[in-house]
Protein backbone atom coordinates (compact mmCIF):
# COMPACT_ATOMS: atom_id res chain seq x y z
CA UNK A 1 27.62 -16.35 60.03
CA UNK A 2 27.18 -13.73 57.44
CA UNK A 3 26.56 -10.49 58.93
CA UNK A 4 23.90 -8.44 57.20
CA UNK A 5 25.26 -5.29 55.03
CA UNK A 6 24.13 -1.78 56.80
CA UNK A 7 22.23 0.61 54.13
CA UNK A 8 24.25 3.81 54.09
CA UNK A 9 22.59 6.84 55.96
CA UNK A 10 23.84 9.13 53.96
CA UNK A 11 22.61 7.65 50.66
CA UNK A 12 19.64 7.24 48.95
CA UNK A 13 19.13 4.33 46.11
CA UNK A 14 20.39 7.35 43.50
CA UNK A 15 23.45 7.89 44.95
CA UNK A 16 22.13 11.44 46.27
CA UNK A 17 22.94 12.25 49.92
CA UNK A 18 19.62 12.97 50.85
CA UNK A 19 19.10 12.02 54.85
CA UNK A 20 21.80 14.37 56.35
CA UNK A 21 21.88 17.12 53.81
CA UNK A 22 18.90 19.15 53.58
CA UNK A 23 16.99 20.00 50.22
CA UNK A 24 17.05 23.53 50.52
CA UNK A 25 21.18 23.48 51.12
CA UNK A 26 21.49 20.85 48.06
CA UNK A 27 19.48 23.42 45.84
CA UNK A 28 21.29 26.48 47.44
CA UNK A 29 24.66 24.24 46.52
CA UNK A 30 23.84 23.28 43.27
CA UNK A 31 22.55 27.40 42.18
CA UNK A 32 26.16 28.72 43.69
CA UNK A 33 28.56 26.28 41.89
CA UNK A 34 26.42 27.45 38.57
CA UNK A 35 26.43 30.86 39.50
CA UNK A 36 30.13 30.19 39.92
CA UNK A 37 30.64 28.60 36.91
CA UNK A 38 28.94 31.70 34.86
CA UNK A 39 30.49 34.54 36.73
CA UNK A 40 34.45 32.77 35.87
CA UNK A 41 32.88 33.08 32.14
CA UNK A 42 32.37 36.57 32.56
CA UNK A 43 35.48 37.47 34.02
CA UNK A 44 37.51 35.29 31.36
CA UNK A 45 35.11 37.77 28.64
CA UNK A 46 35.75 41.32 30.46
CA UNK A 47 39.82 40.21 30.82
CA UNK A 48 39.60 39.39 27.20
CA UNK A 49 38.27 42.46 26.30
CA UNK A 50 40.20 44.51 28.09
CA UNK A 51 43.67 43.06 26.80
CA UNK A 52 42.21 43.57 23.21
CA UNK A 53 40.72 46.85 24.42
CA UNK A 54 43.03 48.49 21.33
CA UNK A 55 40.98 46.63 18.66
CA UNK A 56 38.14 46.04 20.97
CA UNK A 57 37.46 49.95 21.36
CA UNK A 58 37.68 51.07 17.78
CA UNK A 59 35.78 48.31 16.87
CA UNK A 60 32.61 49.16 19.05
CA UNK A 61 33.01 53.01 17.93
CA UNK A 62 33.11 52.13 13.79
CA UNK A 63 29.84 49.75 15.60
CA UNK A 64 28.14 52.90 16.99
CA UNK A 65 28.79 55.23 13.74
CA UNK A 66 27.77 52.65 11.64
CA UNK A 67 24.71 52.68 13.38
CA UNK A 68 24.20 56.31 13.00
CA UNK A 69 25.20 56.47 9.04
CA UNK A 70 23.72 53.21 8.11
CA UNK A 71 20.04 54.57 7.78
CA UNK A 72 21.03 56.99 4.76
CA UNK A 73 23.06 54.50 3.33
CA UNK A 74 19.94 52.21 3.30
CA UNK A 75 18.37 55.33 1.69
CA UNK A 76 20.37 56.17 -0.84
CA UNK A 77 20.77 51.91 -1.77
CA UNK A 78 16.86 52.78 -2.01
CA UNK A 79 17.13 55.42 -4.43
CA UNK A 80 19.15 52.66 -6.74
CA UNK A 81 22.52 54.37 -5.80
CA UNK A 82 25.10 51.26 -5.83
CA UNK A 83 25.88 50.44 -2.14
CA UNK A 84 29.80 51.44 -2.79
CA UNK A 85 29.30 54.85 -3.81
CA UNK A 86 26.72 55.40 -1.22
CA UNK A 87 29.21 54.38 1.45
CA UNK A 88 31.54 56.76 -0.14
CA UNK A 89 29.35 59.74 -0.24
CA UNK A 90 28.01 59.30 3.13
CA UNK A 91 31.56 58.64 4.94
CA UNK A 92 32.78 61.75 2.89
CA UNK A 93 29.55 63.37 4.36
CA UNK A 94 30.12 62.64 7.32
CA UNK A 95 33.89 63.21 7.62
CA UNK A 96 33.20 66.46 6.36
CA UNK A 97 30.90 67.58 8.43
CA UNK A 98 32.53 66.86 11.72
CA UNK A 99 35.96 67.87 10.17
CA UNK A 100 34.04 71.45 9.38
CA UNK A 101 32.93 71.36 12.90
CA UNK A 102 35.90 71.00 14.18
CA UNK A 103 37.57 73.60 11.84
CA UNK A 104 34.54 76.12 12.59
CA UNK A 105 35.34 76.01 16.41
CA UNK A 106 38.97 76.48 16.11
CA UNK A 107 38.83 79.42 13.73
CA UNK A 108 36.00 81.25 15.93
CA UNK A 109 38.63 80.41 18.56
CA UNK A 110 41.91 81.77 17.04
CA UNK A 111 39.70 84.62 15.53
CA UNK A 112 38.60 85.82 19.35
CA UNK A 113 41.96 85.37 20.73
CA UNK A 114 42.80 88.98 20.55
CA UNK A 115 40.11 90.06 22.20
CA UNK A 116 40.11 87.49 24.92
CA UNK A 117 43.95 88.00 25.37
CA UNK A 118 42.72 91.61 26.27
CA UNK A 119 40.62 90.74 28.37
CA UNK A 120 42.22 88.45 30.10
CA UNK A 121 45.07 91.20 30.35
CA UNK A 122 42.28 93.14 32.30
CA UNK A 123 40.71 90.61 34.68
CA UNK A 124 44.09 89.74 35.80
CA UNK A 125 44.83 93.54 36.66
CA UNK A 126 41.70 93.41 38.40
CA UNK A 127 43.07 90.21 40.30
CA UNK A 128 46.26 91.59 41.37
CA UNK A 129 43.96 95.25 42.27
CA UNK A 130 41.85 92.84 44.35
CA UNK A 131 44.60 91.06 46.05
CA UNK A 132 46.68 94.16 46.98
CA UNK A 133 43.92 96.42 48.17
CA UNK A 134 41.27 94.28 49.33
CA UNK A 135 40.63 92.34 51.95
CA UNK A 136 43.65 90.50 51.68
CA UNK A 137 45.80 93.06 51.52
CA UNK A 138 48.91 91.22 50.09
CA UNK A 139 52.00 93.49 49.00
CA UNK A 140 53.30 94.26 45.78
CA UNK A 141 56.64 91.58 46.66
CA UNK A 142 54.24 88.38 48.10
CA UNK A 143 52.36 88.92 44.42
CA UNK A 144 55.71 88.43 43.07
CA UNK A 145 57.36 85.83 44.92
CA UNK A 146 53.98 83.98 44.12
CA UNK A 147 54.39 84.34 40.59
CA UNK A 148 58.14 83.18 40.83
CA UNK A 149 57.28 80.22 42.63
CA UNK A 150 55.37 79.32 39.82
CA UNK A 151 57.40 79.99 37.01
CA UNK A 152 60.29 77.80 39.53
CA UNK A 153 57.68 74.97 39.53
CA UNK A 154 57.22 74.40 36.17
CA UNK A 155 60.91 74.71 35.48
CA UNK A 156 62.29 72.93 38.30
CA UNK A 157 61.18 69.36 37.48
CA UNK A 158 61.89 69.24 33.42
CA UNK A 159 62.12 65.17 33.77
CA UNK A 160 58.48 65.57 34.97
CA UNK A 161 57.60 67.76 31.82
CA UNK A 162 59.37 65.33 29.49
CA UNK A 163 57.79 62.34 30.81
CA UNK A 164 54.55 63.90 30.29
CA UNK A 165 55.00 64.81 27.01
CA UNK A 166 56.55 61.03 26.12
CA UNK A 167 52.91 59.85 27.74
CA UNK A 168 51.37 62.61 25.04
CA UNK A 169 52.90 61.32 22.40
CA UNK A 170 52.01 57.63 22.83
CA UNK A 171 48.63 58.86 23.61
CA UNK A 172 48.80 60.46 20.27
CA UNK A 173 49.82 57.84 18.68
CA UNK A 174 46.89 55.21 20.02
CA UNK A 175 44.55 57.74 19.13
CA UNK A 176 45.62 58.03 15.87
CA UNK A 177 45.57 54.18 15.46
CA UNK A 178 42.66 53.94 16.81
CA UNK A 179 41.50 56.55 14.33
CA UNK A 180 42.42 54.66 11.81
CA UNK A 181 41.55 51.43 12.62
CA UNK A 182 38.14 52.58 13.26
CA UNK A 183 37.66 54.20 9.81
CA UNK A 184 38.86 50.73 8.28
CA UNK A 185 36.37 49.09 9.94
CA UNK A 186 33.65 51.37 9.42
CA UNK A 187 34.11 51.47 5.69
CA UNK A 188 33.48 47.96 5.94
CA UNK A 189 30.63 47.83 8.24
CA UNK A 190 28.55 50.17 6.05
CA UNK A 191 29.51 48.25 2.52
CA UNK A 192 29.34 44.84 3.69
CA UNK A 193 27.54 44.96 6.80
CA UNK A 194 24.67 42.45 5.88
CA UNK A 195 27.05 40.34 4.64
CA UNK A 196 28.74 40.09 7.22
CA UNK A 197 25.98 39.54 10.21
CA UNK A 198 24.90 36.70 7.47
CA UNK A 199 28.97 34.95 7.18
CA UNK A 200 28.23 35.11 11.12
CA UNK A 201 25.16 33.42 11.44
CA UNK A 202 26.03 30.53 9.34
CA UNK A 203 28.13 29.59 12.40
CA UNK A 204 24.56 29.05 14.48
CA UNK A 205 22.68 25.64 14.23
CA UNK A 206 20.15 25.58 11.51
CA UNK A 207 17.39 24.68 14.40
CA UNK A 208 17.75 28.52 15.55
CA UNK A 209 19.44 30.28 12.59
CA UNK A 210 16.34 32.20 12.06
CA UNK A 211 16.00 33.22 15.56
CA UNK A 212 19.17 34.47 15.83
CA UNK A 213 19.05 36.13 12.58
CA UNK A 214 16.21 37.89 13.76
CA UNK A 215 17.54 38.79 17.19
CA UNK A 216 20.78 40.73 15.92
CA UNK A 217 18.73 42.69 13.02
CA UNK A 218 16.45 43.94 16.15
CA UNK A 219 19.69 44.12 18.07
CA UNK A 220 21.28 46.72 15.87
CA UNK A 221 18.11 48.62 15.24
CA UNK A 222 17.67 49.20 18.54
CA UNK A 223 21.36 50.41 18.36
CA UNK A 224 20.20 52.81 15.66
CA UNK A 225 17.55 54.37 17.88
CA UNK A 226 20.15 54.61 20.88
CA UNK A 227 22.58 56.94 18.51
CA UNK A 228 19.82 59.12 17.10
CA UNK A 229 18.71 59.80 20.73
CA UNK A 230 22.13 60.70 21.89
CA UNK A 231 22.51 63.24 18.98
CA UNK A 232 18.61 64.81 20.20
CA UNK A 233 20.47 65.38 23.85
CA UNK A 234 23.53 66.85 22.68
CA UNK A 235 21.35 69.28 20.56
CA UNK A 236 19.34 70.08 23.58
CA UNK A 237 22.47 70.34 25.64
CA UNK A 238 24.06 72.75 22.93
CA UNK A 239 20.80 74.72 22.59
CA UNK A 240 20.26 75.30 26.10
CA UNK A 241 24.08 76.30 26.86
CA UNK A 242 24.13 78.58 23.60
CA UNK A 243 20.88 80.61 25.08
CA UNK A 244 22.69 80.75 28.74
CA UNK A 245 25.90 82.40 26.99
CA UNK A 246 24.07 84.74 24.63
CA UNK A 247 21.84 86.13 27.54
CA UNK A 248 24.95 86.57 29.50
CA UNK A 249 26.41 88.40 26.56
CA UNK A 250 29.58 85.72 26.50
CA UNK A 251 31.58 85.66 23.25
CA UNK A 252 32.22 83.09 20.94
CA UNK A 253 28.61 81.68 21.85
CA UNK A 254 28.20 79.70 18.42
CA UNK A 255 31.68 77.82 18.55
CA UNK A 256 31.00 76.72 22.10
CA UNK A 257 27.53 75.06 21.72
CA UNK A 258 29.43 73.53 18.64
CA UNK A 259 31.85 72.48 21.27
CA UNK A 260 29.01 71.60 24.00
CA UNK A 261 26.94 69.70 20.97
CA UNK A 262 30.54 67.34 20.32
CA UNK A 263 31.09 67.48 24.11
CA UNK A 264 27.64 65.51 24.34
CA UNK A 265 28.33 62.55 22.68
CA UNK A 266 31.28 61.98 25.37
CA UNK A 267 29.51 60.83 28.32
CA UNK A 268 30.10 63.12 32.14
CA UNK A 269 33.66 64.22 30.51
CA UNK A 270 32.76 65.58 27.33
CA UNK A 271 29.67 67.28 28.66
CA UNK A 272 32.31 68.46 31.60
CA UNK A 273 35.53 70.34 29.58
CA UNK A 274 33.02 71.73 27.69
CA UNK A 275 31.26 73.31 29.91
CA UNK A 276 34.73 74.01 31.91
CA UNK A 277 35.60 76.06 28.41
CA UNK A 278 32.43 77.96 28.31
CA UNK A 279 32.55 79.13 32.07
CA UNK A 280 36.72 79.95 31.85
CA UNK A 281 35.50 82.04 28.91
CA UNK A 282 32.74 83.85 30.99
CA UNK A 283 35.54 84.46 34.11
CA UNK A 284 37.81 86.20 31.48
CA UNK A 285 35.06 88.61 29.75
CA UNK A 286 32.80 88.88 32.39
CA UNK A 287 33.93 88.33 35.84
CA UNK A 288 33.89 86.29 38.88
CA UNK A 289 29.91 86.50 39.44
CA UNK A 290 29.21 86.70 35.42
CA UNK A 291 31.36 83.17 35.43
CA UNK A 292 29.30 81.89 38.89
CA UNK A 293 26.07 82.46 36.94
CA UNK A 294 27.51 80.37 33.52
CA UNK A 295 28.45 77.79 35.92
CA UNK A 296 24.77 77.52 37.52
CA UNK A 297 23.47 77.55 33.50
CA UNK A 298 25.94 74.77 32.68
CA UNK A 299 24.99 72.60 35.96
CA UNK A 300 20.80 73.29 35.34
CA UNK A 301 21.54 71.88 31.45
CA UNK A 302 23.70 68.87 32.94
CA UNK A 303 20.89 67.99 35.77
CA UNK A 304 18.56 68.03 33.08
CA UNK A 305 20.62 65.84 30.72
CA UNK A 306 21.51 63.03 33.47
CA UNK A 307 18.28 63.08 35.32
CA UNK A 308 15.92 63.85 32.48
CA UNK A 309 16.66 63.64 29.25
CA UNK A 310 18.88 60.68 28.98
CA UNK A 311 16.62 58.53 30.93
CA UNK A 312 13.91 58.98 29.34
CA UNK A 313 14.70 60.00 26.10
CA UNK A 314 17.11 57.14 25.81
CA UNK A 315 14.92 54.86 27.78
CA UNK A 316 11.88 55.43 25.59
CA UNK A 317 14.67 54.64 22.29
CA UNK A 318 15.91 51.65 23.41
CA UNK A 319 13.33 50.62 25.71
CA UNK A 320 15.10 51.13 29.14
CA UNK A 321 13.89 51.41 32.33
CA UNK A 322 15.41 55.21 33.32
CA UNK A 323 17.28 53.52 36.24
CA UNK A 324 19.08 50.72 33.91
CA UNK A 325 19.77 53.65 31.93
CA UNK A 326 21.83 55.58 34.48
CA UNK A 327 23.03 52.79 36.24
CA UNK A 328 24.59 51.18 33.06
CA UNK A 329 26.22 54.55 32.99
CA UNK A 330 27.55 54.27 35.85
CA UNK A 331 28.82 50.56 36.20
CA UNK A 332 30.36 51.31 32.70
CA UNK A 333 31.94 54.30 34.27
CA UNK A 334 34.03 51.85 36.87
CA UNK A 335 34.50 49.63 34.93
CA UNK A 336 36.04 50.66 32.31
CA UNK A 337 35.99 54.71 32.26
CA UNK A 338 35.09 56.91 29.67
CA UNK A 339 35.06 53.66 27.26
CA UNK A 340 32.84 51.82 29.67
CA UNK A 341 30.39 54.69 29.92
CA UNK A 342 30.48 55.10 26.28
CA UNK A 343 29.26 52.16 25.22
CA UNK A 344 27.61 50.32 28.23
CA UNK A 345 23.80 51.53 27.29
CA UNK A 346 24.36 50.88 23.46
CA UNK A 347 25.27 47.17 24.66
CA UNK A 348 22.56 47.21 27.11
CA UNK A 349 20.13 48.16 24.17
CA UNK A 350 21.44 45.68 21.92
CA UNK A 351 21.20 42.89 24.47
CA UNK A 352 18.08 43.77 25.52
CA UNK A 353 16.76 44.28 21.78
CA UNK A 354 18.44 40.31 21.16
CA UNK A 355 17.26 38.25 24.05
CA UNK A 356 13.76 39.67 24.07
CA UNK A 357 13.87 38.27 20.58
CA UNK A 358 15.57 34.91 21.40
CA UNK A 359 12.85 34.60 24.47
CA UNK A 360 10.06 35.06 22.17
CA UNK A 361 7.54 31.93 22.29
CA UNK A 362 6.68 31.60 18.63
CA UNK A 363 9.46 30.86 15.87
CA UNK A 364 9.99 34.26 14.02
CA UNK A 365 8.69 33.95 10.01
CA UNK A 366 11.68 33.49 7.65
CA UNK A 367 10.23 36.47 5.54
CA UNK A 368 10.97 38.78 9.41
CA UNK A 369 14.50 38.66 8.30
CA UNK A 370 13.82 40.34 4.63
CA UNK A 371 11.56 42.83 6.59
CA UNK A 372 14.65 43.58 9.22
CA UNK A 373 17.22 44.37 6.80
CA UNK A 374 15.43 47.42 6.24
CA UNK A 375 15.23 48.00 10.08
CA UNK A 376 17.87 50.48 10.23
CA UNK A 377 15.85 53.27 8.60
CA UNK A 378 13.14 51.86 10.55
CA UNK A 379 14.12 51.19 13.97
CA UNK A 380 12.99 50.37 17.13
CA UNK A 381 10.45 47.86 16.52
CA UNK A 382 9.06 45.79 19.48
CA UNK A 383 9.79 42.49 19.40
C-alpha cells in the first residue's frame, strides 16, 4: 500500500518557507543581505580611491578650480574669444594672482623680519626677567641648563632629524606631482570640459542619456556655487581677522589676512596655522595678554565661520541642510583628513544637485541640456 506523500511544513507551493519563518524576519532578511550587498560596493569604491588617492586627489582639486575659473571662461567664449586662448588667459590669471599672493605675503614677511627679530629679542628678555624675578624665582644657572637641554635635544638624535627631513622631501616631491598633475588636468578640464562630460555620457543607455546629461550639468553647477561660497567665507574670515589685528595695533596686518583669506579655503587646518601665525605674531610685538586677546578675535571669527557662515552660506549655495553641511565636514575629516574635509561637501553638492535630477518625475527637454551648458555662469538652478 502506497503511503500518501506529507506536504512539507516548511514550504509553501512557491518554494518560499513561509509557515515557520515569519514575514517580518523574511523582509528584515531580505533588506540586510541588500544592505550588505551595497555597503561591500562602497567599501570596494572608498579602497579604490584611496589606493589611487595620488591621481584621485589632484584630480578632484583641477575638479574644484575648474569649477571656480570655468564661469569667466564661459564669459570670455561669450565675448567670441576662441575657447583656447581664453583658457590661457584665465589659467595665466589665475596663476598669477595666487602666485602674487603668495609673493606679497612673503615679502611683507621678510620685509618685517627686522623688526620682529627685535622684538622678539625683547619679549624674550622680558621672559627670562619674568622667570628670574617673579614668582618663580628660577636662577640665572636653571635658565641655562634649560636652554642646554634644548640645544642637547635637538642635537642628540640627528637620525631623528634626518629621517624627518627624508619624509620632507618625499612630501615635497608628491606635492609637487601633485602640482603638476593637477595643472595638466585642469588645462584640460577648462578647454575640453564639455567635451568631455559628452565622450562620458555616450557610455549611458540612450533610454536615460538625457537624464543623465542633465543631472551632471546641474551637478557641476551646483559645484560652481559651492566654490564661490567658500571664497565669500574666506573673505569674511580675512576681513574680520585683518580688523582684530589692526585694532590691536599688530604688524604685518595686510599679509596675514592674505594669509587668513588662503588659510580659508583649507578646511579647520588652514583656518588654524593661520590664525596660529597671526597670534605668535601678536605674543612677539605685543605681549602675553595682547596675544590672549588675538587669540579670542581668531576663535570669535572661527565660531562664526563653522557655526554660521559655512552652514548657511554654503547650505543656501548648494542647497544643504546646515547639519549635512557640518557633518559632511566632519565624516570627511575621519575619513580621509584634510582631503576628506576638502572635498566631502563639494561631492555632497554634486550628488545632491545629480540625483534630485535623476529622481525628477518628468523626462527633462532635450533643449535643458543646450540651456545647462551655460549653467556655470549661471548656477545653482533648482532642479
Amino acid at each position: 500500500m502506497a503511503s500518501t506523500p506529507t506536504s512539507n511544513p516548511f514550504r509553501s507551493g512557491g518554494g518560499e518557507v513561509t509557515t515557520v519563518v515569519p514575514r517580518g524576519l523574511r523582509i528584515g532578511a531580505a533588506l540586510a543581505w541588500r544592505f550588505l550587498t551595497v555597503a561591500a560596493a562602497l567599501f570596494v569604491i572608498a579602497w579604490l580611491i584611496g589606493y589611487l588617492s595620488v591621481v584621485v586627489i589632484p584630480l578632484s582639486i583641477a575638479l574644484l578650480l575648474a569649477a571656480l575659473m570655468a564661469p569667466a571662461v564661459a564669459k570670455l567664449v561669450h565675448l567670441r574669444v576662441p575657447r583656447g586662448l581664453a583658457t590661457a588667459i584665465v589659467l595665466i590669471a589665475g596663476l598669477a594672482l595666487l602666485g602674487g599672493l603668495l609673493t606679497f605675503v612673503v615679502v611683507q614677511f621678510t620685509n618685517g623680519l627686522p623688526a620682529l627679530r627685535k622684538q622678539l629679542g625683547e619679549s624674550l628678555n622680558h621672559i627670562q626677567d619674568w622667570l628670574l624675578n617673579g614668582p618663580i624665582h628660577l636662577k640665572q644657572e636653571q635658565i641655562q641648563g634649560l636652554i642646554k637641554q634644548g640645544i642637547g635635544y635637538l642635537q642628540g638624535d640627528p637620525s631623528s632629524i634626518t629621517a624627518g627631513a627624508l619624509t620632507t622631501a618625499g612630501t615635497v616631491g608628491e606635492i609637487l606631482t601633485g602640482f603638476a598633475l593637477t595643472l595638466f588636468t585642469l588645462i584640460f578640464f577648462l578647454s575640453g570640459g564639455d567635451t568631455i562630460w559628452s565622450f562620458l555620457v555616450r557610455g549611458v543607455p540612450s533610454l536615460v542619456r538625457t537624464r543623465v546629461d542633465v543631472a551632471g550639468r546641474r551637478g557641476f553647477a551646483s559645484l560652481v556655487s559651492y566654490v564661490r561660497a567658500t571664497a565669500l567665507v574666506a573673505i569674511v574670515d580675512a576681513v574680520g581677522i585683518g580688523i582684530g589685528l589692526a585694532i590691536m595695533g599688530v604688524p604685518l596686518v595686510v599679509p596675514l589676512a592674505t594669509l587668513v583669506f588662503i588659510g580659508a579655503f583649507i578646511p579647520v587646518i588652514g583656518a588654524v596655522i593661520a590664525g596660529g601665525v597671526a597670534v605668535l605674531i601678536a605674543l612677539v610685538t605685543n605681549g602675553v595678554f595682547g596675544a590672549l586677546i588675538v587669540l579670542g578675535i581668531v576663535i570669535l571669527v572661527m565660531q562664526l565661520e563653522s557655526h554660521i557662515l559655512q552652514p548657511w552660506v554654503l547650505g543656501r549655495a548648494v542647497r544643504l541642510h546646515p547639519l549635512a553641511v557640518v557633518l559632511a565636514i566632519g565624516a570627511g575629516l575621519v575619513a580621509a583628513g584634510i582631503p576628506g574635509a576638502l572635498l566631502a561637501v563639494p561631492l555632497l553638492a554634486v550628488l545632491n544637485a545629480g540625483i534630485k535630477s535623476l529622481l525628477h518625475e518628468e523626462n527633462p527637454n532635450p533643449d535643458d541640456v543646450d540651456v545647462l551648458k551655460d549653467q556655470s555662469a549661471q548656477p545653482n538652478e533648482e532642479p
